[in-house]
Protein backbone atom coordinates (compact mmCIF):
# COMPACT_ATOMS: atom_id res chain seq x y z
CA UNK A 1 12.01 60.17 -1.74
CA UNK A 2 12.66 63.08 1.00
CA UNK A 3 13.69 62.23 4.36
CA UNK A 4 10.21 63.42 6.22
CA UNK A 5 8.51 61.21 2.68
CA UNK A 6 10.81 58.11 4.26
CA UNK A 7 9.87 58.92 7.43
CA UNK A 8 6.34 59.06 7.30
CA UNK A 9 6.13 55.51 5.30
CA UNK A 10 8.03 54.30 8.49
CA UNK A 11 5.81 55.34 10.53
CA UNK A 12 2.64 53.92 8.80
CA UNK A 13 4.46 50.83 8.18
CA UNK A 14 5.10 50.35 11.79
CA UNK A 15 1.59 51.31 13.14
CA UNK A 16 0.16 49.11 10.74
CA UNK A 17 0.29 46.25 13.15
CA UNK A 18 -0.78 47.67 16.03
CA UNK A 19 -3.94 49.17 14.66
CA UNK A 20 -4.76 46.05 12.93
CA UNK A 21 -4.32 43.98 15.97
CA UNK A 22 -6.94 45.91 17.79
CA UNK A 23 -8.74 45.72 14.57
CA UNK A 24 -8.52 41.92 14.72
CA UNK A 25 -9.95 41.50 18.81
CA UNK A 26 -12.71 43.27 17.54
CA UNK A 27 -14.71 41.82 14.51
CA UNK A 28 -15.45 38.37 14.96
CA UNK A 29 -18.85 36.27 14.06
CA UNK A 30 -19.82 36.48 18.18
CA UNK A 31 -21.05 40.00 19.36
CA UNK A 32 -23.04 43.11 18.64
CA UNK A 33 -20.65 44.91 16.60
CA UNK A 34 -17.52 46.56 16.93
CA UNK A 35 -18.69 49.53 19.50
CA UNK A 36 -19.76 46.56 21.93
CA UNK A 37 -16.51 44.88 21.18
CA UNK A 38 -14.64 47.35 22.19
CA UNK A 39 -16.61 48.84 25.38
CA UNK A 40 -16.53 44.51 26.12
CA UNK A 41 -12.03 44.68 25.60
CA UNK A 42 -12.18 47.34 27.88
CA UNK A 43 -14.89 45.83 30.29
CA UNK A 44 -16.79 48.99 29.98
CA UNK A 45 -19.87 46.89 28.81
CA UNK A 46 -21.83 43.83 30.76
CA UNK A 47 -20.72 41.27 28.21
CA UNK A 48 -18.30 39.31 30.09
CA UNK A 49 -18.85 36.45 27.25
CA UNK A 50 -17.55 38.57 24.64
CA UNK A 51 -14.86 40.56 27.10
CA UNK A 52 -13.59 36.47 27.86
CA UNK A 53 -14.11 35.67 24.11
CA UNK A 54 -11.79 38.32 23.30
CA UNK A 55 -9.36 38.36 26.04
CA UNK A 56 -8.88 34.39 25.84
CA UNK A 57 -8.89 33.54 22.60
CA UNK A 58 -8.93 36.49 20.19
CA UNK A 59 -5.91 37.66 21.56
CA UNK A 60 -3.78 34.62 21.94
CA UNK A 61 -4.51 33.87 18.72
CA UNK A 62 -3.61 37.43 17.54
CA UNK A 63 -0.53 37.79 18.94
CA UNK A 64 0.25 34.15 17.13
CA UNK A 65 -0.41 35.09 13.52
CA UNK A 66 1.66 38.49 14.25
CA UNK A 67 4.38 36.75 15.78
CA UNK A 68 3.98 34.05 13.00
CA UNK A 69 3.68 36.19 9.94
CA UNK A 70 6.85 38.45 11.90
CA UNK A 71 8.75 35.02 11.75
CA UNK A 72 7.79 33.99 8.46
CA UNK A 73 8.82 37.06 6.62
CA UNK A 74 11.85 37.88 8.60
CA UNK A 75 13.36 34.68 8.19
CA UNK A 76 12.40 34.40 4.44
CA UNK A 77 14.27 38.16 4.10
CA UNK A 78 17.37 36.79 5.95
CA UNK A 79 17.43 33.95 3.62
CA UNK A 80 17.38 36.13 -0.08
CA UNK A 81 19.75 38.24 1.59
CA UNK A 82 22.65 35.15 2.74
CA UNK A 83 22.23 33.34 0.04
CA UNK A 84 21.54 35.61 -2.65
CA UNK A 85 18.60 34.55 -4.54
CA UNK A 86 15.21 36.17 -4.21
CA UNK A 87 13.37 33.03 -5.31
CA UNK A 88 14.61 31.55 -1.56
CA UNK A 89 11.81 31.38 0.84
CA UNK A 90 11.77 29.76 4.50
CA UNK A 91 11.52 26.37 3.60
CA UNK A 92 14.24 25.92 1.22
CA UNK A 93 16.43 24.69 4.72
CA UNK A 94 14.48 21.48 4.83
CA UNK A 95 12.82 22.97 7.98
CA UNK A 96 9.08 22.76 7.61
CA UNK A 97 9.26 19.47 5.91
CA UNK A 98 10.55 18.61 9.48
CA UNK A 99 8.55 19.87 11.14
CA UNK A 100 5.37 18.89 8.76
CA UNK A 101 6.61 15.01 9.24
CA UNK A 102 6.97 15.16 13.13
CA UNK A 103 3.59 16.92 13.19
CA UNK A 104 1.77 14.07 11.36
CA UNK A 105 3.71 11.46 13.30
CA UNK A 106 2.75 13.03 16.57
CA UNK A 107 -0.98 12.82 15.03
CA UNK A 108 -0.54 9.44 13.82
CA UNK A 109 0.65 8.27 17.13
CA UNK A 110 -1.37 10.01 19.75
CA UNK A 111 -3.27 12.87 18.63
CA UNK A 112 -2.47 14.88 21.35
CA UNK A 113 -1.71 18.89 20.68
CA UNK A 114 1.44 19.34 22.95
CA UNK A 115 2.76 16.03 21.35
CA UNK A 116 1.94 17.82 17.72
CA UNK A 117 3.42 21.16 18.60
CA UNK A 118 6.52 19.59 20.30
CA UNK A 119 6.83 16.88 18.06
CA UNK A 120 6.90 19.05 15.10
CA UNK A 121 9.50 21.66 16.97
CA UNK A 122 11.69 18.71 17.68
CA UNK A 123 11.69 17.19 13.88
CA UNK A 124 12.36 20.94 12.83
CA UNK A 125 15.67 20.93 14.77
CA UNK A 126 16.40 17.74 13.27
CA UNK A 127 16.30 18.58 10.14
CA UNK A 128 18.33 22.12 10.50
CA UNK A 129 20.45 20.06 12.17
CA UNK A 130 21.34 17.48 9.40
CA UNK A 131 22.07 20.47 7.02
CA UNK A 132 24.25 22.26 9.68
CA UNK A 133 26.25 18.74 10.75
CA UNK A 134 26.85 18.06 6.18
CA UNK A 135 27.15 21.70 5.37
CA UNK A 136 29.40 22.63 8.02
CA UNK A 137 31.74 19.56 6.49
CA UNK A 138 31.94 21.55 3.05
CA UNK A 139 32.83 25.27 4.39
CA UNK A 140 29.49 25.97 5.07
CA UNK A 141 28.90 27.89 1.59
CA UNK A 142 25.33 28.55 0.18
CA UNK A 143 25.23 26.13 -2.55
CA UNK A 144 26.57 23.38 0.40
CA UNK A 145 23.43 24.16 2.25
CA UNK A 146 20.74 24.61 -0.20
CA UNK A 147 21.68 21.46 -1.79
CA UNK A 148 21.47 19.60 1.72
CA UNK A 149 18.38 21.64 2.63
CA UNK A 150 16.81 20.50 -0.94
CA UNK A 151 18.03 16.51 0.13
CA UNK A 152 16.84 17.23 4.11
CA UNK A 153 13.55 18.45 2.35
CA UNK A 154 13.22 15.49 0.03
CA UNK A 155 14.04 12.91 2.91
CA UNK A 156 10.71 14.59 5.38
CA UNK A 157 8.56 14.55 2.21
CA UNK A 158 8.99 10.99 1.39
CA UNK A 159 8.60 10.49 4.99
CA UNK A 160 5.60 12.68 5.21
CA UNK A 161 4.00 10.68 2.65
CA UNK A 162 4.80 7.14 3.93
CA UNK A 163 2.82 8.73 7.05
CA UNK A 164 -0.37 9.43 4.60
CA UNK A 165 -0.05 6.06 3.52
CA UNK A 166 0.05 4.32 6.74
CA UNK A 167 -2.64 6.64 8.18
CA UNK A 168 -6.34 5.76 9.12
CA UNK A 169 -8.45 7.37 6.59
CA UNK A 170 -11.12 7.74 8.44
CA UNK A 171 -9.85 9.30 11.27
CA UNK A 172 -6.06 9.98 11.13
CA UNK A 173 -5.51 11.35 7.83
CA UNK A 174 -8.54 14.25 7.69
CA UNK A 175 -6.60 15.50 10.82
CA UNK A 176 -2.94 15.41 9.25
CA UNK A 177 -4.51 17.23 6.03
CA UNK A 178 -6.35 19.65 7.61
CA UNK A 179 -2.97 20.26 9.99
CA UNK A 180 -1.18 20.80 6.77
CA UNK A 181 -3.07 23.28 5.59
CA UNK A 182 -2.57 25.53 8.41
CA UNK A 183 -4.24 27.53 11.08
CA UNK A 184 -4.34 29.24 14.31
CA UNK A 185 -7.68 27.78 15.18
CA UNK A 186 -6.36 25.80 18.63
CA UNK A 187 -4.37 28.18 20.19
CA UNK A 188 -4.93 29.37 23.52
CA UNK A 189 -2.46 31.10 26.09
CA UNK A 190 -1.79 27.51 27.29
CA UNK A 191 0.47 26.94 24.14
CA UNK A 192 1.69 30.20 22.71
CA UNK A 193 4.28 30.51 25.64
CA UNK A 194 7.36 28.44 23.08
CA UNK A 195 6.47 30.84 20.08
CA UNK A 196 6.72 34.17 22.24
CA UNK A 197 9.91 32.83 23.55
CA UNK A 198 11.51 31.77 20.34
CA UNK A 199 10.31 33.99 18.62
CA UNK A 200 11.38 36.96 20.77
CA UNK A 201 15.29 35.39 21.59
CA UNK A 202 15.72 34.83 17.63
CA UNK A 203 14.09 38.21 16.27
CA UNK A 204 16.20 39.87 18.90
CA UNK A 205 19.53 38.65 17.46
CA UNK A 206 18.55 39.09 14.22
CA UNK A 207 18.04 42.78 15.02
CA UNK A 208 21.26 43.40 16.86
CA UNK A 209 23.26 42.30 13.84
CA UNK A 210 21.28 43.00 11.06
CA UNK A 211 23.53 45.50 9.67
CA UNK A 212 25.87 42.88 9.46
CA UNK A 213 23.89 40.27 7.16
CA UNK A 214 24.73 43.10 4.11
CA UNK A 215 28.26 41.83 4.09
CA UNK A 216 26.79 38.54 4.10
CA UNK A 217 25.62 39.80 0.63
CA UNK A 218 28.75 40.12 -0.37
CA UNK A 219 31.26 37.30 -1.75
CA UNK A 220 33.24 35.78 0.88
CA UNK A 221 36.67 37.21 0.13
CA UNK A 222 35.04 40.27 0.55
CA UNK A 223 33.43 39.72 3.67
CA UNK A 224 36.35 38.01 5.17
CA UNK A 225 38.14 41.37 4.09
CA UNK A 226 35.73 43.57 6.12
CA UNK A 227 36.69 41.04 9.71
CA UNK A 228 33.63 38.97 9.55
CA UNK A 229 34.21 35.80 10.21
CA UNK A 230 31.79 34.45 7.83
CA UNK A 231 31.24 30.99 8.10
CA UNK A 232 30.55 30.99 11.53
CA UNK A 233 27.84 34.13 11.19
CA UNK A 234 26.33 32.50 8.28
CA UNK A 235 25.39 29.13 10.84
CA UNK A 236 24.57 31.77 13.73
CA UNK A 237 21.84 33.56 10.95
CA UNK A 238 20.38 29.95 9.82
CA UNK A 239 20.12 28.67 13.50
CA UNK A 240 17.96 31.72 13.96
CA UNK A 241 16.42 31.51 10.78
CA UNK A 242 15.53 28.18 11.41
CA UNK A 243 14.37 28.76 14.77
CA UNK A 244 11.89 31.28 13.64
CA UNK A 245 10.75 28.76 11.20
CA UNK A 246 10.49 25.84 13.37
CA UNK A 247 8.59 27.45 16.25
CA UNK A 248 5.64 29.43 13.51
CA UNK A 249 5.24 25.98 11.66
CA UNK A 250 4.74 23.78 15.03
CA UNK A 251 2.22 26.36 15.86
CA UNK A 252 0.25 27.39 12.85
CA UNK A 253 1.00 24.35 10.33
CA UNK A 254 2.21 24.84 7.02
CA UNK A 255 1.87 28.35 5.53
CA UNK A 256 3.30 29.58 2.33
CA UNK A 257 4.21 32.23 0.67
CA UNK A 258 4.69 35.06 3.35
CA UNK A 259 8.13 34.03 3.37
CA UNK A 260 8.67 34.63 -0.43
CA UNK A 261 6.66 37.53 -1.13
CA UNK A 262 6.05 39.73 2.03
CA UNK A 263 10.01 40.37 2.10
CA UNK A 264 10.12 41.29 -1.58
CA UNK A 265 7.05 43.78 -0.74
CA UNK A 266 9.32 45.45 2.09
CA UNK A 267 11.99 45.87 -0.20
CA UNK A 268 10.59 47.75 -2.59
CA UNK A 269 9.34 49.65 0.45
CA UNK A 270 12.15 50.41 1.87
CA UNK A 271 15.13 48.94 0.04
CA UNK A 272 17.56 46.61 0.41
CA UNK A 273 19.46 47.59 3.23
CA UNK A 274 18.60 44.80 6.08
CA UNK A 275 19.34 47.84 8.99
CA UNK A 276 15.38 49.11 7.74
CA UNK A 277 14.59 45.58 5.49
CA UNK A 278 14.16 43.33 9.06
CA UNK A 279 11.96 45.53 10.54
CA UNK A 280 10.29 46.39 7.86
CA UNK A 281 9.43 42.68 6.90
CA UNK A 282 8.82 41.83 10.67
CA UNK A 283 5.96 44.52 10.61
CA UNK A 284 4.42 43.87 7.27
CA UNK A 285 4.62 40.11 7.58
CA UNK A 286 3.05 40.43 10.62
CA UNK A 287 0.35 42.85 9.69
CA UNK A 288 -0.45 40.42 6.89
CA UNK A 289 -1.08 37.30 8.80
CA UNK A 290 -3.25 39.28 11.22
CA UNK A 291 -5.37 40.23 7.99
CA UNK A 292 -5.57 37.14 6.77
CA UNK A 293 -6.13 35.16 9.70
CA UNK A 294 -9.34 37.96 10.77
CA UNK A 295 -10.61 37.07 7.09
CA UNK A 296 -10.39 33.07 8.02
CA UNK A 297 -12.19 32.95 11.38
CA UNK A 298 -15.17 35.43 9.77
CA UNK A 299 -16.17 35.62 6.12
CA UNK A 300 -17.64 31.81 6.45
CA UNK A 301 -19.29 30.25 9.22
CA UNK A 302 -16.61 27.42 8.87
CA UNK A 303 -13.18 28.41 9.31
CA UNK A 304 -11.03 28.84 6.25
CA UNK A 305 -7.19 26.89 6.33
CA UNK A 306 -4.70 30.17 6.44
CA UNK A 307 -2.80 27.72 4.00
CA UNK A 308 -5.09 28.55 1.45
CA UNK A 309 -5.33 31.90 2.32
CA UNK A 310 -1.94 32.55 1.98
CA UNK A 311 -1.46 30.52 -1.50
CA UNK A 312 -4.71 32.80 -3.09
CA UNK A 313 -2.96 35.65 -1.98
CA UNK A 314 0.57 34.76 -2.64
CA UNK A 315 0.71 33.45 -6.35
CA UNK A 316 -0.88 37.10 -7.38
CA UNK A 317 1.24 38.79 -5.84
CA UNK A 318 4.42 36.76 -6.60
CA UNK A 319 3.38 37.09 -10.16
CA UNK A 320 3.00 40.98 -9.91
CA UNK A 321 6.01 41.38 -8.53
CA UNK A 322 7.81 39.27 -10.95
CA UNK A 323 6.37 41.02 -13.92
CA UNK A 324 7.36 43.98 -12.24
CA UNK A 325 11.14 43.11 -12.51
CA UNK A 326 11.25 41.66 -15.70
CA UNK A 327 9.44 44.87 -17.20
CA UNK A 328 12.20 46.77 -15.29
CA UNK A 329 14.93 44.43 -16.41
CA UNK A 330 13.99 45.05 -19.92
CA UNK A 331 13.59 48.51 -20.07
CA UNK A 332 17.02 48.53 -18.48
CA UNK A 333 19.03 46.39 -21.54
């Protein structure tokens, strides 16, 4: 591929977002079409309905699926990259099983959405925590923190569950499942302050040293032999990591896949190098979620989980993508 080729697919792949954003205020199941939409963003028409509908909740909840889908697919990237395995996504820390269990505990307990969101952030932390506090003990390697991410995981399932169990199934347990599934049905400006925060502080870093998470692809002699001091930047990238993680999962529930697949997508895009890869995922993860969260609030009159959105879209993909590699890996023995 030419340099202006390269430079064009940039260029698409980072408008992408923004056009689909406005794209996303303006189709909806309220409202005369997209012209009135638009005249209505603008205030150029006399619907104030439909200029509030958009500005107050279109747009909040925007902003969250592009910072979520950002989050999901930057921190799933990260992840393939420091502990070299593509099959890694952003749960494999233990992290959203957290945050799933203090979710459902919050809506066992009270019900409340602050308590939910904060209760789910907080269990989140807990369980990055327990990995950090066991892995640090054993050097900090990969296989020391999947393996305690896999147990952390484990522990918040079983935990999860006893939750289900325990739940009224009348009342309690439709809300915990339909929480699980995911979506950005209830949020508001009120509530997406923490995930533009987070999300901002955590992308940020990841961006300033993102050059530096290809010698985390390296062994550890040989990162160590370049002056990084890698234990200590491998905890700094899965405290971000995690952070991205914890803040899109108290927000949106539990959504799959974008952390597996979108960051394989932007590879083959444009390649492995993390300098474009983090961006590149950031903006196509995003872009996605903003699809996909426009095609849950208005192909049915009922709104459709972005959990199962993201699983029907996911699985293909995955699968394409793995054909794709072992074709390529055979034709290359």
């Amino acid at each position: 591929m030419t340099p202006p080729q390269r430079r064009g697919l940039s260029t698409l792949l980072y408008a992408l977002p923004v056009v689909l954003v406005l794209g996303a205020l303006l189709f909806g199941r309220y409202g005369g079409g997209v012209g009135e939409a638009f005249r209505s963003l603008f205030s150029w028409g006399t619907n104030d309905v439909l200029h509030s509908l958009i500005v107050q909740v279109r747009l909040p909840r925007t902003l969250a699926a592009l910072f979520v889908g950002a989050n999901l697919s930057v921190a799933g990237a990260v992840l393939q990259g420091l502990f070299r395995n593509p099959l890694v996504d952003s749960r494999i820390l233990g992290v959203s099983s957290g945050a799933a269990f203090g979710a459902c505990l919050a809506i066992l307990v009270s019900g409340s959405a602050v308590a939910v969101q904060s209760s789910a952030f907080v269990f989140a932390l807990v369980a990055v925590a327990i990995v950090l506090a066991v892995g640090w003990r054993f050097g900090a390697t990969p296989l020391a923190l999947i393996l305690v991410g896999v147990a952390a995981s484990a522990l918040f399932d079983a935990l999860l569950g006893l939750i289900k169990y325990v739940a009224d199934p009348l009342s309690k347990l439709p809300a915990i499942t339909y929480w699980l599934l995911g979506g950005l049905s209830g949020t508001r400006w009120s509530n997406l302050a923490p995930l533009l925060v987070i999300s901002t502080l955590a992308l940020g870093f990841l961006m300033l040293i993102r050059w530096r998470l290809n010698v985390l692809t390296l062994s550890d002699d040989e990162a160590a032999s370049l002056g990084v001091h890698v234990r200590s930047l491998r905890i700094a990238v899965v405290v971000s990591a995690s952070l991205l993680v914890a803040t899109s999962v108290s927000q949106a529930g539990m959504i799959g896949w974008i952390g597996l697949v979108v960051p394989h997508v932007a590879r083959a895009w444009v390649g492995p190098n993390h300098v474009r890869l983090i961006p590149a995922s950031a903006a196509l993860g995003g872009a996605t979620l903003v699809v996909l969260d426009t095609i849950a609030r208005t192909v049915l009159p009922g709104e459709i989980p972005l959990g199962i959105l993201t699983g029907l879209l996911g699985v293909p993909a995955f699968l394409l993508l793995l054909v794709g590699y072992l074709r390529a890996k055979e034709g290359a023995s």
